[in-house]
C-alpha atoms as a PDB file:
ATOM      1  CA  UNK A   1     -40.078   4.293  17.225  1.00  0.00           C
ATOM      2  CA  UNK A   2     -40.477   2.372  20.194  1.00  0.00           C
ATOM      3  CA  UNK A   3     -39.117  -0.658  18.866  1.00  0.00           C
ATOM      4  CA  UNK A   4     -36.234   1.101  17.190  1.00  0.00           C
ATOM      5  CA  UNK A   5     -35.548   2.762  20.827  1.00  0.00           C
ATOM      6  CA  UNK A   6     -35.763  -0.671  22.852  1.00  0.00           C
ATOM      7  CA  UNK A   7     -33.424  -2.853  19.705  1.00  0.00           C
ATOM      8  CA  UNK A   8     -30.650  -0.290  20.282  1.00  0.00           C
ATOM      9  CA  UNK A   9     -31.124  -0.040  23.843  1.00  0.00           C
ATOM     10  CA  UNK A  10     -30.503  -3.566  24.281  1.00  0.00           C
ATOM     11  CA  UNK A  11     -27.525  -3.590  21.558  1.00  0.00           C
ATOM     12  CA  UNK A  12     -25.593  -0.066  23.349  1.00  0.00           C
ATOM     13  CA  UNK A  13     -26.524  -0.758  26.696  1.00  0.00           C
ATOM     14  CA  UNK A  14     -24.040  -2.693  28.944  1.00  0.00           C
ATOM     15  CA  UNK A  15     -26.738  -2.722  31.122  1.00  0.00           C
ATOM     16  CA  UNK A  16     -30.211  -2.738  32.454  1.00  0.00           C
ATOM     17  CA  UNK A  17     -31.659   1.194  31.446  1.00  0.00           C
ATOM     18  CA  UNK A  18     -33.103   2.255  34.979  1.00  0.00           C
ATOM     19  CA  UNK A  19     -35.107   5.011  33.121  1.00  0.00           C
ATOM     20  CA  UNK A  20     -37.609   4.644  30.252  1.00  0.00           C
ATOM     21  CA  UNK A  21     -38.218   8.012  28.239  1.00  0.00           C
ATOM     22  CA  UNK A  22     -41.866   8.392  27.200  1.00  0.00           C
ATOM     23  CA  UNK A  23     -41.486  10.794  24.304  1.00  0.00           C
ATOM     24  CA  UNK A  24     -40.248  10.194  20.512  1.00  0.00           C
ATOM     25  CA  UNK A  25     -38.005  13.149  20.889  1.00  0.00           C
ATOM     26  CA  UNK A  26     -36.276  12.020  24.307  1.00  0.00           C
ATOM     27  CA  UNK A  27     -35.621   8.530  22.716  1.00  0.00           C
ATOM     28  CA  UNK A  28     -33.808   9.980  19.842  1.00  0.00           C
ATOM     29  CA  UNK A  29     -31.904  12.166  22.361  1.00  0.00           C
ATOM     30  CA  UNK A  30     -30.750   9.777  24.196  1.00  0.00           C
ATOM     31  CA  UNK A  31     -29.912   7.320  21.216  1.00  0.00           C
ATOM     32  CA  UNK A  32     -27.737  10.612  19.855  1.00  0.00           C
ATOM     33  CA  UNK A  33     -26.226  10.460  23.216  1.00  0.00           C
ATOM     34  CA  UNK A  34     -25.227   6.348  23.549  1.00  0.00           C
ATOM     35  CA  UNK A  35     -24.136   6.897  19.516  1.00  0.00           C
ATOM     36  CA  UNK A  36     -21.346   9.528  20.387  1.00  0.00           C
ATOM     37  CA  UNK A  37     -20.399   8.002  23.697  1.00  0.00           C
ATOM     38  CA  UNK A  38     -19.867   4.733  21.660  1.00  0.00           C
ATOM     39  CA  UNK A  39     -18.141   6.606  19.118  1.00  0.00           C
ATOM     40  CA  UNK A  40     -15.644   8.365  21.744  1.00  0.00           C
ATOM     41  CA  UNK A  41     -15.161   4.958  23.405  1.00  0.00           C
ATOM     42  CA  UNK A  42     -13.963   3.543  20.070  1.00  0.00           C
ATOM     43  CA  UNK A  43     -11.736   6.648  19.108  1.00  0.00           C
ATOM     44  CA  UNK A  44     -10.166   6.820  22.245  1.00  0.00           C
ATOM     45  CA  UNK A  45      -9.343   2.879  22.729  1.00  0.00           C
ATOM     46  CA  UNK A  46      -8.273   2.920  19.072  1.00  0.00           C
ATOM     47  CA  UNK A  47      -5.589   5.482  20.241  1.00  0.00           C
ATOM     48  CA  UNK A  48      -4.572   3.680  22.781  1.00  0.00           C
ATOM     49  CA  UNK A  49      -3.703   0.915  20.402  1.00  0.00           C
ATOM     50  CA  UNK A  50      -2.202   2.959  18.208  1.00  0.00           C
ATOM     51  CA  UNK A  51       0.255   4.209  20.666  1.00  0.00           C
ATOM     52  CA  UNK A  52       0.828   0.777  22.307  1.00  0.00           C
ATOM     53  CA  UNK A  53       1.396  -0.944  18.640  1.00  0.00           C
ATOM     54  CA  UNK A  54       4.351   1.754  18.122  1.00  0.00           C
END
């Protein structure tokens, strides 16, 4: 888990993490978290490609 937690912290991250969560169940919190701001990021900026492209 921990190594799973630090890979995609340093892969989502743009970046140094000031705050290291001790618990299995906060890391996969907070990787839920990066995952859908990532996703919303992408979504959004496709959009605005969309538009611009048309």
């Amino acid at each position: 888990m921990d190594d799973l937690f630090l890979s995609y912290n340093t892969s989502a991250a743009f970046s140094p993490t000031d705050v290291a969560p001790i618990t299995a169940r906060a890391k996969l919190m907070l990787m839920a978290q990066r995952l859908i701001s990532l996703a919303t990021i992408l979504v959004v900026v496709s959009r605005a490609i969309g538009i611009i492209g048309t």
